[in-house]
C-alpha atoms as a PDB file:
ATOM      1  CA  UNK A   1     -22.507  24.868 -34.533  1.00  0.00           C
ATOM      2  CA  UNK A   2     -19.512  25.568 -32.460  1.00  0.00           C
ATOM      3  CA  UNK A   3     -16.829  27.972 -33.208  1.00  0.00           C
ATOM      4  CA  UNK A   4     -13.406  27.710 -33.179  1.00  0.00           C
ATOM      5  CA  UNK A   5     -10.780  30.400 -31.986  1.00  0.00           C
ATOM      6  CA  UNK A   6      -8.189  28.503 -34.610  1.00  0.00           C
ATOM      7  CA  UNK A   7     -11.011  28.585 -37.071  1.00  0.00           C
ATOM      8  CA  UNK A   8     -10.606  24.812 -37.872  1.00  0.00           C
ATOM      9  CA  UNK A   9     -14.412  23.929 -37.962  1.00  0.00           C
ATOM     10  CA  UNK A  10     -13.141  20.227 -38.476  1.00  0.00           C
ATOM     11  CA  UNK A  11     -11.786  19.645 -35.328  1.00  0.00           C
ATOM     12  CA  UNK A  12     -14.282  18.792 -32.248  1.00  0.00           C
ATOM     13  CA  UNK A  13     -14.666  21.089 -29.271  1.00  0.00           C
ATOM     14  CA  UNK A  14     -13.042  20.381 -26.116  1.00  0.00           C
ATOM     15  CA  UNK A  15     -15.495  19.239 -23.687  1.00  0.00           C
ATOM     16  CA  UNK A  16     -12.834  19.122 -20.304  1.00  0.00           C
ATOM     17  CA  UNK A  17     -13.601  21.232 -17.729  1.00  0.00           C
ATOM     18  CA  UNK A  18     -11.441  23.894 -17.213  1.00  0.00           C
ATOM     19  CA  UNK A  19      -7.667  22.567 -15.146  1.00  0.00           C
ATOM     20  CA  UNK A  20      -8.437  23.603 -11.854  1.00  0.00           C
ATOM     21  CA  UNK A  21      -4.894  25.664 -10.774  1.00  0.00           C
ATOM     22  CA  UNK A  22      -2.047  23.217  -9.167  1.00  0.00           C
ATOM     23  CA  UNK A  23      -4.161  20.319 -10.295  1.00  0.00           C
ATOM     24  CA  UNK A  24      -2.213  17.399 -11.315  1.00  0.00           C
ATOM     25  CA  UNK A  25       1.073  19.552 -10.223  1.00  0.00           C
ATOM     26  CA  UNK A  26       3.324  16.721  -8.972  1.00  0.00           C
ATOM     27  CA  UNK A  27       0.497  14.068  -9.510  1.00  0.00           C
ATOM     28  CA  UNK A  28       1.426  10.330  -9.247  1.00  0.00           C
ATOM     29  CA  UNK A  29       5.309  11.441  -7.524  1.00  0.00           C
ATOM     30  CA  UNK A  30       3.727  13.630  -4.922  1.00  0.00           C
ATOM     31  CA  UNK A  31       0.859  10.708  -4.024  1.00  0.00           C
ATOM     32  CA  UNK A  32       3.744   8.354  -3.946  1.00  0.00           C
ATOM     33  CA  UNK A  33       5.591  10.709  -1.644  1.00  0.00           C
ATOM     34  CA  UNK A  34       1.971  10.637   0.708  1.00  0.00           C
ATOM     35  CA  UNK A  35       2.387   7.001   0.470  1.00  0.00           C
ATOM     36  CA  UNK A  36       6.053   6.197   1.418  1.00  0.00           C
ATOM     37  CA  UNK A  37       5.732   9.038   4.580  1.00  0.00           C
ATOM     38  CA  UNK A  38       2.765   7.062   5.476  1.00  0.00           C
ATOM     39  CA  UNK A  39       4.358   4.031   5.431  1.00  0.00           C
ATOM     40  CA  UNK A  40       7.056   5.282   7.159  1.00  0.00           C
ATOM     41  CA  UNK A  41       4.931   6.521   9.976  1.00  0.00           C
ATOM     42  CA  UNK A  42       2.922   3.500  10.652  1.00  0.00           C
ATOM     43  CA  UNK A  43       6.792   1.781  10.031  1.00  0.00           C
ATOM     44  CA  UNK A  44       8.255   3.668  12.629  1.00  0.00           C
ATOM     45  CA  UNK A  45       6.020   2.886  15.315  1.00  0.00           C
ATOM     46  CA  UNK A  46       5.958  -0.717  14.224  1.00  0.00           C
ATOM     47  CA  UNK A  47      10.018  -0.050  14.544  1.00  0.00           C
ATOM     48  CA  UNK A  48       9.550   1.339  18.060  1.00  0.00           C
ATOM     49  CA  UNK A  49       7.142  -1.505  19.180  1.00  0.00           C
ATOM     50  CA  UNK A  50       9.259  -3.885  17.738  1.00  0.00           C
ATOM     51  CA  UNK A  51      12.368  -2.579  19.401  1.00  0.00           C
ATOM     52  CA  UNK A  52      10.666  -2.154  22.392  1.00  0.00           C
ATOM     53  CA  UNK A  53       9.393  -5.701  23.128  1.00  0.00           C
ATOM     54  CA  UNK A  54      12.648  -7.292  21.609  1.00  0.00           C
ATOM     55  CA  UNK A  55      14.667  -5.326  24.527  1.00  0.00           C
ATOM     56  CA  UNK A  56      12.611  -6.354  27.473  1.00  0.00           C
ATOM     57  CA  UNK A  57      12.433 -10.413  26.397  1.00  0.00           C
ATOM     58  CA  UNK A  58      16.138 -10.222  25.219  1.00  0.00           C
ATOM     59  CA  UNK A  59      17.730  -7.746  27.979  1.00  0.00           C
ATOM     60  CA  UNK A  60      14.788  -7.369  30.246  1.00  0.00           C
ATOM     61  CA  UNK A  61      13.368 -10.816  30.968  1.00  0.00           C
ATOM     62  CA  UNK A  62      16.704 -13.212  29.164  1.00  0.00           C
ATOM     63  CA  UNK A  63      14.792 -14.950  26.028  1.00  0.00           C
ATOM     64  CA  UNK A  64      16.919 -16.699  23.616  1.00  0.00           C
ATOM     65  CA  UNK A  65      17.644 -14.179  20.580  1.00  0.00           C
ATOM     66  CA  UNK A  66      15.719 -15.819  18.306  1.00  0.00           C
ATOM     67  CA  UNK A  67      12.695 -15.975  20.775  1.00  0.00           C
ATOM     68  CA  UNK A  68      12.742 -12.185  21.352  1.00  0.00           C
ATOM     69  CA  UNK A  69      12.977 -11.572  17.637  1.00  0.00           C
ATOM     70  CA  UNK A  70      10.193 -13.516  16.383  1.00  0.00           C
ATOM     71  CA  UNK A  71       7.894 -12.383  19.211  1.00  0.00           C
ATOM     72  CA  UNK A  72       8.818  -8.408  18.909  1.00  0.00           C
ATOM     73  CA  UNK A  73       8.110  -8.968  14.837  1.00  0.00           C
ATOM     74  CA  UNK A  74       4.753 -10.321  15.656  1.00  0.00           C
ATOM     75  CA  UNK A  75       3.982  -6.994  18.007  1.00  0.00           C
ATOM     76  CA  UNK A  76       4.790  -5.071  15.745  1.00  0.00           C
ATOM     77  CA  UNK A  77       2.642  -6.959  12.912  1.00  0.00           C
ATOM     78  CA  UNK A  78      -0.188  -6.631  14.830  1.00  0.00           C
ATOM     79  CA  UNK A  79      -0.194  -3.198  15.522  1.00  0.00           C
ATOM     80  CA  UNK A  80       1.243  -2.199  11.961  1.00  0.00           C
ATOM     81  CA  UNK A  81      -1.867  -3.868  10.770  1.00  0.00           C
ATOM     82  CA  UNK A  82      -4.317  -1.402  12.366  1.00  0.00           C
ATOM     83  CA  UNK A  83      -1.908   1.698  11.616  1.00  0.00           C
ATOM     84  CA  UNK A  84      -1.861   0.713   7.727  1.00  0.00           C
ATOM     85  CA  UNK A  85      -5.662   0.006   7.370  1.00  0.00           C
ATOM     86  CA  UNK A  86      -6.408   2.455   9.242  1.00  0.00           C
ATOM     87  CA  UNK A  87      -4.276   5.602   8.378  1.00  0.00           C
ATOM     88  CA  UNK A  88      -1.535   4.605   5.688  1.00  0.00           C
ATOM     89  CA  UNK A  89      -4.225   2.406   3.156  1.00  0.00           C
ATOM     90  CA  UNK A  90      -7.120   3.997   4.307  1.00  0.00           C
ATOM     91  CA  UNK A  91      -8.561   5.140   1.486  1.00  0.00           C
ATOM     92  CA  UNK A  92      -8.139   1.640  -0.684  1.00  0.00           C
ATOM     93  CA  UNK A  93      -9.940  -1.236  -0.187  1.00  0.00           C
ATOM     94  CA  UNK A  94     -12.320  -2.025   3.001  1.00  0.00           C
ATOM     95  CA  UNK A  95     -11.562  -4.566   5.071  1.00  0.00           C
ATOM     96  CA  UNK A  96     -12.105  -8.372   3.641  1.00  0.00           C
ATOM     97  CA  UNK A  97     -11.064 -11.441   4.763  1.00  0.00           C
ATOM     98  CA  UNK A  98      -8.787 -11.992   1.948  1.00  0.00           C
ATOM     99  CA  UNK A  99      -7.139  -8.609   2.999  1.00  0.00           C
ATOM    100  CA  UNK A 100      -6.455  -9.982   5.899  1.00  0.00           C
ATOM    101  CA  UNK A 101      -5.110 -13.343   5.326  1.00  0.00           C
ATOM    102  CA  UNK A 102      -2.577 -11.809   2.666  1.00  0.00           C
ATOM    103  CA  UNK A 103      -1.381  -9.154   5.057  1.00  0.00           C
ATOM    104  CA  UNK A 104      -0.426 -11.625   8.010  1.00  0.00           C
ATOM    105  CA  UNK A 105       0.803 -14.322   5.133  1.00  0.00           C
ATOM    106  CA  UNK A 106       3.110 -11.377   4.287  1.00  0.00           C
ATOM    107  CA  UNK A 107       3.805 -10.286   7.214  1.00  0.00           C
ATOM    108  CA  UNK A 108       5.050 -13.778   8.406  1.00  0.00           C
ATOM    109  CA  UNK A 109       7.063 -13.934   5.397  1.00  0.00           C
ATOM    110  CA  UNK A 110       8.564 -10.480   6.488  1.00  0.00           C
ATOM    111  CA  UNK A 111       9.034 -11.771   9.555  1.00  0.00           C
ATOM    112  CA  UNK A 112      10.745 -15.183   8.435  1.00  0.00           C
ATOM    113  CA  UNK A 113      13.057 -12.866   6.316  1.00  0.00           C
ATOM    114  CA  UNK A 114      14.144 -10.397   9.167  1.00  0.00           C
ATOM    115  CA  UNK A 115      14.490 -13.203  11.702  1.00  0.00           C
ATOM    116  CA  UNK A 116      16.974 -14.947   8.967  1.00  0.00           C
ATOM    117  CA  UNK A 117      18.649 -11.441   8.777  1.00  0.00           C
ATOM    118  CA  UNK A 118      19.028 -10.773  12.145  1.00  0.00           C
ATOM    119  CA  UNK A 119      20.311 -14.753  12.711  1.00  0.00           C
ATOM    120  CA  UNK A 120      23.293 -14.134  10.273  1.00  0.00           C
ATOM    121  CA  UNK A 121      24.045 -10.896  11.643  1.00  0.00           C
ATOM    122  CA  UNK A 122      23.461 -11.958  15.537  1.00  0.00           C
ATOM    123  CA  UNK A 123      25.015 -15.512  15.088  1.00  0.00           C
ATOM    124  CA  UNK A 124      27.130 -15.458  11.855  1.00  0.00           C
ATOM    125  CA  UNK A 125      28.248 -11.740  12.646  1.00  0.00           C
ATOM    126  CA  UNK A 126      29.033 -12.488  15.963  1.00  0.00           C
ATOM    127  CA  UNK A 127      26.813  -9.157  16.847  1.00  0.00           C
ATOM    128  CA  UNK A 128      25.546  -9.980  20.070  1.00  0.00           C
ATOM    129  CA  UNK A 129      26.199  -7.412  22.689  1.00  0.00           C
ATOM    130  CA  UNK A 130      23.454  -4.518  23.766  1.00  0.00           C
ATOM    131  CA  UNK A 131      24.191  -2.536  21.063  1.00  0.00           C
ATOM    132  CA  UNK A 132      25.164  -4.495  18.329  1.00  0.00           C
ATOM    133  CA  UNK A 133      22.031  -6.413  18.907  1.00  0.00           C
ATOM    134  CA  UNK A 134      20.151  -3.634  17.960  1.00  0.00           C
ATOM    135  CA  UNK A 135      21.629  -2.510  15.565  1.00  0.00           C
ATOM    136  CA  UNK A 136      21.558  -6.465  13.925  1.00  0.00           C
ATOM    137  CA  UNK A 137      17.871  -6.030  14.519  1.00  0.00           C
ATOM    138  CA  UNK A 138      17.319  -2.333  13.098  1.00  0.00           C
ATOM    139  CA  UNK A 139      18.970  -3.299   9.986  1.00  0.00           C
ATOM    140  CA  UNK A 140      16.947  -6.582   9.536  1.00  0.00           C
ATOM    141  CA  UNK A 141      13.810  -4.450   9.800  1.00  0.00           C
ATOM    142  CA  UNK A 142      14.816  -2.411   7.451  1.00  0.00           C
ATOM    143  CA  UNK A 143      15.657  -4.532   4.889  1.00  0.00           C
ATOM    144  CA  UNK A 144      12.042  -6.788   5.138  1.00  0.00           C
ATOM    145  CA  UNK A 145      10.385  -3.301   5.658  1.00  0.00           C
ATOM    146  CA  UNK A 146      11.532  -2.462   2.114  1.00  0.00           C
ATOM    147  CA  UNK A 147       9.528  -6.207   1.073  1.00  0.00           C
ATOM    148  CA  UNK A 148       6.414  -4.976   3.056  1.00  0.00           C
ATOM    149  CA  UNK A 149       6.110  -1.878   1.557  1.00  0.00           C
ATOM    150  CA  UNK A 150       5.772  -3.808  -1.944  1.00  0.00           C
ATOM    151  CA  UNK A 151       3.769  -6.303  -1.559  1.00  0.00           C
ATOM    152  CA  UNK A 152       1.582  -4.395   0.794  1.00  0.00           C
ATOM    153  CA  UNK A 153       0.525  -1.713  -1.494  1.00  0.00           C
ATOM    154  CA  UNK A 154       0.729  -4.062  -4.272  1.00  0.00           C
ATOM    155  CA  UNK A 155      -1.402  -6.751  -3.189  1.00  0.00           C
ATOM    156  CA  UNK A 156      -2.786  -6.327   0.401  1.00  0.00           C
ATOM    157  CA  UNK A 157      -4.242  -2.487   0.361  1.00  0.00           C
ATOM    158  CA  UNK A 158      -4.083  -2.046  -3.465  1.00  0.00           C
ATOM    159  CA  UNK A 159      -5.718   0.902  -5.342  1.00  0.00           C
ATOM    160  CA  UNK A 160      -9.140   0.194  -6.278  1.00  0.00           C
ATOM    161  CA  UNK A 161      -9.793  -0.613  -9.991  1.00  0.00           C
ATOM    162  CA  UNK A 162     -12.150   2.229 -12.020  1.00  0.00           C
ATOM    163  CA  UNK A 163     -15.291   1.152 -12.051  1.00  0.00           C
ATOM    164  CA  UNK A 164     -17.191   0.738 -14.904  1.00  0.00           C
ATOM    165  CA  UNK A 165     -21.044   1.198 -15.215  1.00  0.00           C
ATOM    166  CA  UNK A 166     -22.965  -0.460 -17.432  1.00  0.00           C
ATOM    167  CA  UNK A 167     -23.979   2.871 -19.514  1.00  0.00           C
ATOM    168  CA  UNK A 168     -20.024   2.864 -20.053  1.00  0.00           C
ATOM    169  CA  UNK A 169     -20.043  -0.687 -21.190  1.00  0.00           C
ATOM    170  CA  UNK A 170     -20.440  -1.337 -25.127  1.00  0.00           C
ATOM    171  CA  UNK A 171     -23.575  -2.865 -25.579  1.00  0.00           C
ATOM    172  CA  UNK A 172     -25.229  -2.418 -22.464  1.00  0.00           C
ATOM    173  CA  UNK A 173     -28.783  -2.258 -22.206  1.00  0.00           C
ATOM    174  CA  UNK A 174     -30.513   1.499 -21.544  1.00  0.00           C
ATOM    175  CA  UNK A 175     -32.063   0.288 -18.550  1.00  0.00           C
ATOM    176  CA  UNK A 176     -34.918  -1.264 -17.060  1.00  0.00           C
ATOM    177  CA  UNK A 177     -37.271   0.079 -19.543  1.00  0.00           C
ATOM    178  CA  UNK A 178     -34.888  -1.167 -22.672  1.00  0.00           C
ATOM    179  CA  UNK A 179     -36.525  -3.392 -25.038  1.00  0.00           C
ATOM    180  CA  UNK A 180     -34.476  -6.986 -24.940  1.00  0.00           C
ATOM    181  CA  UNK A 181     -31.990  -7.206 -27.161  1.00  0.00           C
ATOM    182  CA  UNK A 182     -31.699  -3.118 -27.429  1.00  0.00           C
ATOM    183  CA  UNK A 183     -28.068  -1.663 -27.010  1.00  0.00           C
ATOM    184  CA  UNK A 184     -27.062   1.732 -25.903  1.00  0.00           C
ATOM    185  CA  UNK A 185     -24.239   3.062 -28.285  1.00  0.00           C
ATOM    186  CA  UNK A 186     -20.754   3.129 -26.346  1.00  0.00           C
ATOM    187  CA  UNK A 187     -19.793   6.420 -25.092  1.00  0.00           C
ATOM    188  CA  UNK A 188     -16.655   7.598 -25.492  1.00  0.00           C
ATOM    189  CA  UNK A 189     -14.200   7.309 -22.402  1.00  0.00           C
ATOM    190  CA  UNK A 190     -12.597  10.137 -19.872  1.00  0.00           C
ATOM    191  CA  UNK A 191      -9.642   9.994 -22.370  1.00  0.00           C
ATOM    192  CA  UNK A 192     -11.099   9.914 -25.621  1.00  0.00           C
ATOM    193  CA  UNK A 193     -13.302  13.417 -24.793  1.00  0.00           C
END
């Protein structure tokens, strides 16, 4: 018999462990904060690369505009890839094929979007000089960046699912030594102790 400090014997006992100090403090705002600076890291260095190789085939080596934009997109995809499996995401999901496919399927679709960004700015905004080229490119990025970040976490690296056992499951056998046809009563869930 368990005793109550209210003295309500009615109620049941509460079987949590103890709240560890600053646990949950900030919770699911603070691991979104981890998330966005992480994406921002691996973003900025996809930003840098993609700057980088834009410059030398535009300015450096004379490529067409569009040329030097698709190409410094794709350099960057390729090595945001390994920074976002690898450091930003790398705690979700292992790698699978179907990871894969999604992220360069999005990907190209972020790069489709910035290259029709930095087309209107570059040829519709007349933006074409050193710096203005740039600057038509930085804000494309940043504008399909804000795309990436949504459907990457969403569907490319998302969180995985609970699982559940079968001792969790209503009406799951005991085990290997469980008559057929014999059912274990459903325990009650995380949130219902």
């Amino acid at each position: 018999m368990t005793v109550h400090a209210s003295g309500d014997s009615t109620s049941p006992p509460d079987r949590r462990p103890p709240a560890r100090a600053g646990a949950r403090v900030g919770g699911r705002p603070r691991r979104l904060a981890l998330e966005i600076a992480k994406f921002g890291v691996v973003g900025g260095s996809g930003v840098a690369v993609n700057l980088v190789v834009f410059n030398l085939l535009l300015h450096g080596l004379g490529s067409g505009p569009m040329t030097a934009t698709v190409l410094a997109s794709c350099a960057a995809m390729s090595s945001n890839y390994l920074g976002f499996r690898f450091f930003a995401y790398r705690d979700r999901t292992a790698r699978t094929r179907p990871q894969v496919v999604l992220f360069f399927v999005f990907s190209g679709a972020g790069v489709m979007m910035e290259s029709v960004l930095f087309s209107l700015a570059y040829h519709g905004a007349q933006l074409t000089g050193p710096l203005a080229s740039n600057l038509a490119k930085a804000l494309s990025i940043g504008l399909a960046s804000a795309f990436r970040f949504l459907v990457y976490r969403t569907w490319v690296f998302p969180r995985p699912r609970p699982r559940t056992t079968g001792a969790h499951r209503p009406g799951a056998s005991r085990g290997p030594d469980a008559l057929p046809g014999s059912r274990r009563p459903a325990e009650p869930t995380r949130a219902g102790r």
